[in-house]
C-alpha atoms as a PDB file:
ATOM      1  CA  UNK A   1       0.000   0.000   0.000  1.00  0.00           C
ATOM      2  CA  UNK A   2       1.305   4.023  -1.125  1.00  0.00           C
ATOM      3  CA  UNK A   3       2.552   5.954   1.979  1.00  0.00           C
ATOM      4  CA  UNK A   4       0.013   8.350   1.297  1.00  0.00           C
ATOM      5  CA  UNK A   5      -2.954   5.377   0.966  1.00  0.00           C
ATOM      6  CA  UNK A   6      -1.477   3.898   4.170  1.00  0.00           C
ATOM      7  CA  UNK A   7      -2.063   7.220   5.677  1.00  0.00           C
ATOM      8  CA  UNK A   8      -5.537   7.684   4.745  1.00  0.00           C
ATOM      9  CA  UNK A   9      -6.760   4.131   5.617  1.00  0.00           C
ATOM     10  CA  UNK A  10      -4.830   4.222   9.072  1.00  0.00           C
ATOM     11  CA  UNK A  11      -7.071   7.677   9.409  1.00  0.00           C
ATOM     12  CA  UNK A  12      -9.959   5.486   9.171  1.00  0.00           C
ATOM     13  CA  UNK A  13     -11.908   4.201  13.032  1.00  0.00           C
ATOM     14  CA  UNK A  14     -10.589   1.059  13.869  1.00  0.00           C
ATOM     15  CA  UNK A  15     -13.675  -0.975  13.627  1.00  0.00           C
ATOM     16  CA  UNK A  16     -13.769   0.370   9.587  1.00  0.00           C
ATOM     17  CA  UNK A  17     -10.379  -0.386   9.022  1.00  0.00           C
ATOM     18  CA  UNK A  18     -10.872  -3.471  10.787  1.00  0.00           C
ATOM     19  CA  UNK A  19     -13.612  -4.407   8.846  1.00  0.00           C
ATOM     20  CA  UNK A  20     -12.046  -3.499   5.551  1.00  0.00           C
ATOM     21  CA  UNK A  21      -9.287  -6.020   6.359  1.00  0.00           C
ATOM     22  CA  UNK A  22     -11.258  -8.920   7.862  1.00  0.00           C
ATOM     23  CA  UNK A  23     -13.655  -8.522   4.641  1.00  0.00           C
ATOM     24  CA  UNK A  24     -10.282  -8.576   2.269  1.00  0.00           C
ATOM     25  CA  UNK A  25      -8.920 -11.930   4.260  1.00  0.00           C
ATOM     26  CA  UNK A  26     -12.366 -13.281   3.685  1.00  0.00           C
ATOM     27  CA  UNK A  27     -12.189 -13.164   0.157  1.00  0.00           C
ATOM     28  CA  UNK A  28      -8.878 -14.418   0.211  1.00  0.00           C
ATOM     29  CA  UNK A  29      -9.765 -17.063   2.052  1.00  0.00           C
ATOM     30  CA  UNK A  30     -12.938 -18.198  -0.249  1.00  0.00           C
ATOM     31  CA  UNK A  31     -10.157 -17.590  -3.364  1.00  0.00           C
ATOM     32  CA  UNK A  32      -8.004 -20.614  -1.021  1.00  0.00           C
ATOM     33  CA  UNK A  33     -11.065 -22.862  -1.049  1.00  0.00           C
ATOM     34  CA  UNK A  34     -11.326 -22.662  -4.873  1.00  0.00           C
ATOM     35  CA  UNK A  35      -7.765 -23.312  -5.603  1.00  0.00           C
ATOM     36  CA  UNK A  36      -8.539 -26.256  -3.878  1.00  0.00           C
ATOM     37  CA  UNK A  37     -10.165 -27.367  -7.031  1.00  0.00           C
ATOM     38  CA  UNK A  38      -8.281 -25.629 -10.127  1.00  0.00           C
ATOM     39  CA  UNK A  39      -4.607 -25.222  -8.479  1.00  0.00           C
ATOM     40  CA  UNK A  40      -3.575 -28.705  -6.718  1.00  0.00           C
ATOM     41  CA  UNK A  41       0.118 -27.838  -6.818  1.00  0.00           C
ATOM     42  CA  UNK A  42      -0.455 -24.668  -4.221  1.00  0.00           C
ATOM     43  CA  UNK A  43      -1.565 -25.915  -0.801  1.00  0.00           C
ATOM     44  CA  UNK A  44      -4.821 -24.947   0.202  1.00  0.00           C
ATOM     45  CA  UNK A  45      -4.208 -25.370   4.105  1.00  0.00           C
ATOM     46  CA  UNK A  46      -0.765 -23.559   3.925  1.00  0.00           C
ATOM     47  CA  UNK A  47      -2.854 -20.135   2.262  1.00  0.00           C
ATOM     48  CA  UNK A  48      -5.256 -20.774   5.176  1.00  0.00           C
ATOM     49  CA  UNK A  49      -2.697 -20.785   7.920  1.00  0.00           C
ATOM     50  CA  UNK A  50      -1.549 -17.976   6.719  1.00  0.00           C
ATOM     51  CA  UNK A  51      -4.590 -16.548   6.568  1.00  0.00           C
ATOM     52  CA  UNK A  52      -5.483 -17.395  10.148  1.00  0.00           C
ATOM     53  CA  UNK A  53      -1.877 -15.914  11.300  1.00  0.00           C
ATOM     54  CA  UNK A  54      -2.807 -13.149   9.840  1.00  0.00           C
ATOM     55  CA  UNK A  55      -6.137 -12.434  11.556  1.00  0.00           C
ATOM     56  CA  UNK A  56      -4.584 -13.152  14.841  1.00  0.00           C
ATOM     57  CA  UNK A  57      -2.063 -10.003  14.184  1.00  0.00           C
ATOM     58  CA  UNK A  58      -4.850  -7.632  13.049  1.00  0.00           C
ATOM     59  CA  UNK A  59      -7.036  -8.254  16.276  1.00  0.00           C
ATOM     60  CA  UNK A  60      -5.792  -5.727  18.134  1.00  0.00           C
ATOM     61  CA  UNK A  61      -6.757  -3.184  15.540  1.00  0.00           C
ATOM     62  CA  UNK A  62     -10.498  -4.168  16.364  1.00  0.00           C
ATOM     63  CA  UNK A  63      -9.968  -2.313  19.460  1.00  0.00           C
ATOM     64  CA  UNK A  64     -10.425   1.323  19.291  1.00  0.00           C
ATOM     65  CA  UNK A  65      -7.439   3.130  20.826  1.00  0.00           C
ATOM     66  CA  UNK A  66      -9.103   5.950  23.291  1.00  0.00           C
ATOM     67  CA  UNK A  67     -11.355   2.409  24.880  1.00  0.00           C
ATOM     68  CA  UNK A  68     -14.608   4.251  24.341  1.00  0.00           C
ATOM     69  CA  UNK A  69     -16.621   2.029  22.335  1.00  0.00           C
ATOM     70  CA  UNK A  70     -14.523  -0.919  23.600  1.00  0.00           C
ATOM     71  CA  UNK A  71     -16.517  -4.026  22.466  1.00  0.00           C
ATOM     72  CA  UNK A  72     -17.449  -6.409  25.492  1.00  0.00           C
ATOM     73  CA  UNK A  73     -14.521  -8.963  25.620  1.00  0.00           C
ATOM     74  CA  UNK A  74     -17.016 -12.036  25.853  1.00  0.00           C
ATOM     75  CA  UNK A  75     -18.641 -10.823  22.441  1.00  0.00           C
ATOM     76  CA  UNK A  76     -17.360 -11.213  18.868  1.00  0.00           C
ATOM     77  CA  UNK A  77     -15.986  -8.244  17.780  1.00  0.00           C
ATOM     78  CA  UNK A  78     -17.642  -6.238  14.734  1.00  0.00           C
ATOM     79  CA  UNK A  79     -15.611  -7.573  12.056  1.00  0.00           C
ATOM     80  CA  UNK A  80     -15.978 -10.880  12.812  1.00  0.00           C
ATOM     81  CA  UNK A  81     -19.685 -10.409  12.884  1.00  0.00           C
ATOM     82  CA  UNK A  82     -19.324  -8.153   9.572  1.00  0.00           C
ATOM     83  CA  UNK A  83     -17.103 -11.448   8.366  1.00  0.00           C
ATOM     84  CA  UNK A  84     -19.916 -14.024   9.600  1.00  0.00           C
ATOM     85  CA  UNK A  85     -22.740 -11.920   7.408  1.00  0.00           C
ATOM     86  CA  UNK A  86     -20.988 -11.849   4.422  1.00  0.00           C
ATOM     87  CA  UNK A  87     -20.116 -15.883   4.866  1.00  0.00           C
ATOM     88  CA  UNK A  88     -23.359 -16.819   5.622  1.00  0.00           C
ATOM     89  CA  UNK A  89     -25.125 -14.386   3.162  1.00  0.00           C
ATOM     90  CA  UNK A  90     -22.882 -16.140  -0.074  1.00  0.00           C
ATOM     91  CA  UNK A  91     -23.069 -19.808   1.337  1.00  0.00           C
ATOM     92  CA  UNK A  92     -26.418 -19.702   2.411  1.00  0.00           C
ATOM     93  CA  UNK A  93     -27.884 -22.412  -0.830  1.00  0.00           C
ATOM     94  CA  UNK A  94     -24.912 -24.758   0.909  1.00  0.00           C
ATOM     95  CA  UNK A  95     -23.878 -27.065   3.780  1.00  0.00           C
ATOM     96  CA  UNK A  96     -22.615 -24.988   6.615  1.00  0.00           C
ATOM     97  CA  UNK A  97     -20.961 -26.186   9.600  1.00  0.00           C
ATOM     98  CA  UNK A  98     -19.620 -25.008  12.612  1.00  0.00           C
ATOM     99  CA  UNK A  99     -16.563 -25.358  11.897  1.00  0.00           C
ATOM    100  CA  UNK A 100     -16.714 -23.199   8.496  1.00  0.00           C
ATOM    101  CA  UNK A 101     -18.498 -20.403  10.741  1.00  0.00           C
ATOM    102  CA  UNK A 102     -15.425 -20.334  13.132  1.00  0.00           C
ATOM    103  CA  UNK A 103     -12.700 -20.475  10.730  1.00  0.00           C
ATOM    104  CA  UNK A 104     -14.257 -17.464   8.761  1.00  0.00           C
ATOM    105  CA  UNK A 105     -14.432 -15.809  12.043  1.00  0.00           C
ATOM    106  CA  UNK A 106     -10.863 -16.701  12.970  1.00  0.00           C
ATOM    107  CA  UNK A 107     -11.661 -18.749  16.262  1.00  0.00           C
ATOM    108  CA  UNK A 108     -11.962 -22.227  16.953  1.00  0.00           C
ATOM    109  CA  UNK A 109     -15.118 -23.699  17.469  1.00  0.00           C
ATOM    110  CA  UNK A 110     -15.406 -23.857  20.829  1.00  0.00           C
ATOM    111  CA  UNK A 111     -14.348 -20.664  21.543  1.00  0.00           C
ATOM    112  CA  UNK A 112     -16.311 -19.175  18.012  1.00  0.00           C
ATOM    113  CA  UNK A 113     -19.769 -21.042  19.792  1.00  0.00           C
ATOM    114  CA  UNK A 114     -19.475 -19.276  22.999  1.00  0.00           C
ATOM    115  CA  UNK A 115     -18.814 -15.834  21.888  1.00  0.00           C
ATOM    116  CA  UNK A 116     -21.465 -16.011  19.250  1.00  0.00           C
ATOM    117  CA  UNK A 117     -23.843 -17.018  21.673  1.00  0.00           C
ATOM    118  CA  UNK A 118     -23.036 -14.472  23.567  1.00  0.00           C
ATOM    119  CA  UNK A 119     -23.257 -11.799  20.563  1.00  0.00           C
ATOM    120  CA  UNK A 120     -26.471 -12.802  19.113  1.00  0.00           C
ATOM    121  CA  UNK A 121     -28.634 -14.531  22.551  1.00  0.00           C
ATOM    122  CA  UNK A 122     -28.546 -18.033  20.627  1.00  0.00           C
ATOM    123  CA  UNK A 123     -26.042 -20.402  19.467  1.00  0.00           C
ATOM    124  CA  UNK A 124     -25.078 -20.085  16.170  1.00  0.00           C
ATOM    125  CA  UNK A 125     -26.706 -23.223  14.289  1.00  0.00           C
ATOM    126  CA  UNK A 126     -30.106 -22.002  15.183  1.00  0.00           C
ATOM    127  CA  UNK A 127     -28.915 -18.040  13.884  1.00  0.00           C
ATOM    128  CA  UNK A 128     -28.383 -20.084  10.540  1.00  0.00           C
ATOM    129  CA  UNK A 129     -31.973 -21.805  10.725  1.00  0.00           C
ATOM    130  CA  UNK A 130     -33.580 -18.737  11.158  1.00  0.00           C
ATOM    131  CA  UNK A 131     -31.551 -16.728   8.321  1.00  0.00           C
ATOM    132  CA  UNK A 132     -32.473 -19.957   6.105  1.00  0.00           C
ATOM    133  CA  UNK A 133     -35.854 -19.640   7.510  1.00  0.00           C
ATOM    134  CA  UNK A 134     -35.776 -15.862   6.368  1.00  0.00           C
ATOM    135  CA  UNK A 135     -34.669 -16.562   2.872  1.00  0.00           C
ATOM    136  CA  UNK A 136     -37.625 -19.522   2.635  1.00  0.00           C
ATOM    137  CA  UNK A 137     -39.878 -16.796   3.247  1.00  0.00           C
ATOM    138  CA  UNK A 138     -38.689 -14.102   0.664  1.00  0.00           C
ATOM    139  CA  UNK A 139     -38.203 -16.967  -1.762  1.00  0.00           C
ATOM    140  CA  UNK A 140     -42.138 -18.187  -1.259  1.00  0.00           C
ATOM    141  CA  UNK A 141     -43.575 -14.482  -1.276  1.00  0.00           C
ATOM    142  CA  UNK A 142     -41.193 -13.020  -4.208  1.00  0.00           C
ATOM    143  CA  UNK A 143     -40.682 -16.261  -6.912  1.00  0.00           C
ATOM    144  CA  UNK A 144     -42.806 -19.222  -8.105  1.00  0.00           C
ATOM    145  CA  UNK A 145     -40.161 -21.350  -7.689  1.00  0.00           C
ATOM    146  CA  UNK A 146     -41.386 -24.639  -6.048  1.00  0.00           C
ATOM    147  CA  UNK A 147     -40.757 -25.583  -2.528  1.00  0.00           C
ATOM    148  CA  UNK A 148     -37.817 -28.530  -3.208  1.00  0.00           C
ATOM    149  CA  UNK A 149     -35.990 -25.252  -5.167  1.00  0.00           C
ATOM    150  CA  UNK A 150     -37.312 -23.220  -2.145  1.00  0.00           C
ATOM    151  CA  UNK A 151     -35.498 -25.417  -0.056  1.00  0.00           C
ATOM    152  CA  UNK A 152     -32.157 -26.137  -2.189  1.00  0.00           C
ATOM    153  CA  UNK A 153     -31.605 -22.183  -2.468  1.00  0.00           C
ATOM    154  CA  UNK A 154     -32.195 -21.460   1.368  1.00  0.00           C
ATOM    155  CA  UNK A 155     -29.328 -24.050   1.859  1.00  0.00           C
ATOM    156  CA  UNK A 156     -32.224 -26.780   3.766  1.00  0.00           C
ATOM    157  CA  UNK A 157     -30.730 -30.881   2.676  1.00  0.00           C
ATOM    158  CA  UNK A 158     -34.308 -31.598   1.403  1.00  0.00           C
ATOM    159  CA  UNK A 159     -38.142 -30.691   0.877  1.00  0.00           C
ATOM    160  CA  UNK A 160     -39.446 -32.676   3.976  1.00  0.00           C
ATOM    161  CA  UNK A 161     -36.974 -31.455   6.433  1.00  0.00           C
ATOM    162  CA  UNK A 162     -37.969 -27.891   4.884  1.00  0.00           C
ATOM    163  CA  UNK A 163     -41.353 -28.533   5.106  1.00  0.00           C
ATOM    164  CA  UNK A 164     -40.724 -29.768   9.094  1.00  0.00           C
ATOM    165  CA  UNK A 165     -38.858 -26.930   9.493  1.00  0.00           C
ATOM    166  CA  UNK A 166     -40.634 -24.096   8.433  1.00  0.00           C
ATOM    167  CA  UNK A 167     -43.783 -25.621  10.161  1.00  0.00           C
ATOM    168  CA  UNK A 168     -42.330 -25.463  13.405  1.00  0.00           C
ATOM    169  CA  UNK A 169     -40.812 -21.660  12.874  1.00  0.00           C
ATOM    170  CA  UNK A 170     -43.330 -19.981  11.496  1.00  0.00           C
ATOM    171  CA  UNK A 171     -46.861 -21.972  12.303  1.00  0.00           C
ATOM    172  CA  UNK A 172     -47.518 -22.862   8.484  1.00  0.00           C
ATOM    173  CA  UNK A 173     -46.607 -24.784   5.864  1.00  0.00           C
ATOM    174  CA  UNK A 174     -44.815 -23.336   3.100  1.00  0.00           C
ATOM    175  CA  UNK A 175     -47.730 -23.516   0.782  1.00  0.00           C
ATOM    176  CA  UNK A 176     -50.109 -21.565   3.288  1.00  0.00           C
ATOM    177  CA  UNK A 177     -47.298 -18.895   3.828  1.00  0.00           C
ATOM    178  CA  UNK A 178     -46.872 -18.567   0.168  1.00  0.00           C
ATOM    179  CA  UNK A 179     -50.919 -17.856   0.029  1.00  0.00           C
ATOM    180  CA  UNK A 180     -51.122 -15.997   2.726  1.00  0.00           C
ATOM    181  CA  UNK A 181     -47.993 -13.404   1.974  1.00  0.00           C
ATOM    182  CA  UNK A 182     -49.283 -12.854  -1.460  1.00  0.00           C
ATOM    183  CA  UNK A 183     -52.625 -12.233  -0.702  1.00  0.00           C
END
């Protein structure tokens, strides 16, 4: 980075530089899980332990220097949650586990399930149902597509389970939702 660039993004609040950076790893990080693929003579894992080392360095940053808006040390900080969005949001339609939740935050999982329950009042599975649950519901009220391709794009592992789901979250079935929203 210029001098002069370096300047004006150090000018920046912490949690926006912070979040700047933490978004840039993250898309590094998504470019190391499609190398996997396309590039097998670079090592996936070594660009992700790099990666990870690199997150670990840039943590203090998240803390604003004059403590004022100091986040609460049992919380995720605002990147991380910033990071989590943007994972979740572009890997909704697939399998997502724990694990991958943690990693993109830069934590392991143990530690990744406590602070995120303590961040969002829930643990972080159930977050990910109810964001699925959210997208099931736009899906059904703004497209025609039918419930198995309801289910497939809001990341649920089949129509039934949707179906089960969905029941038990919202009261209806998808079908009566789908009547009911569009009036």
């Amino acid at each position: 980075m210029h001098d002069s660039g370096l300047d004006a993004f150090l000018a920046q609040p912490a949690d926006r530089r912070c979040e700047a950076i933490a978004t840039a790893i993250y898309r590094l990080e998504s470019l190391s899980w499609s190398l996997r693929n396309s590039a097998p003579a670079i090592d996936p894992e070594d660009i992700q332990d790099v990666l990870r080392e690199t997150l670990d360095l840039l943590r203090p940053l998240s803390d604003p220097e004059d403590g004022s808006s100091r986040p609460d040390a049992a919380q995720l900080a605002a990147w991380q949650v910033n990071v989590l969005k943007v994972f979740i949001h572009q890997n909704l339609d697939q399998r997502i586990k724990l694990e991958d939740l943690a990693v993109a935050a830069g934590l392991s999982s143990c530690q990744f399930g406590r602070l995120f329950h303590q961040s969002f009042g829930m643990p972080p599975m159930r977050f990910l149902k109810l964001v699925r649950i959210e997208q099931a519901k736009r899906l059904l009220e703004e497209t025609r597509l039918s419930f198995q391709e309801v289910a497939e794009r809001s990341g649920f592992p089949g129509e039934s389970y949707f179906r089960r789901i969905f029941y038990r979250e919202t009261g209806m079935t998808p079908r009566r939702w789908r009547i009911c929203e569009r009036g």
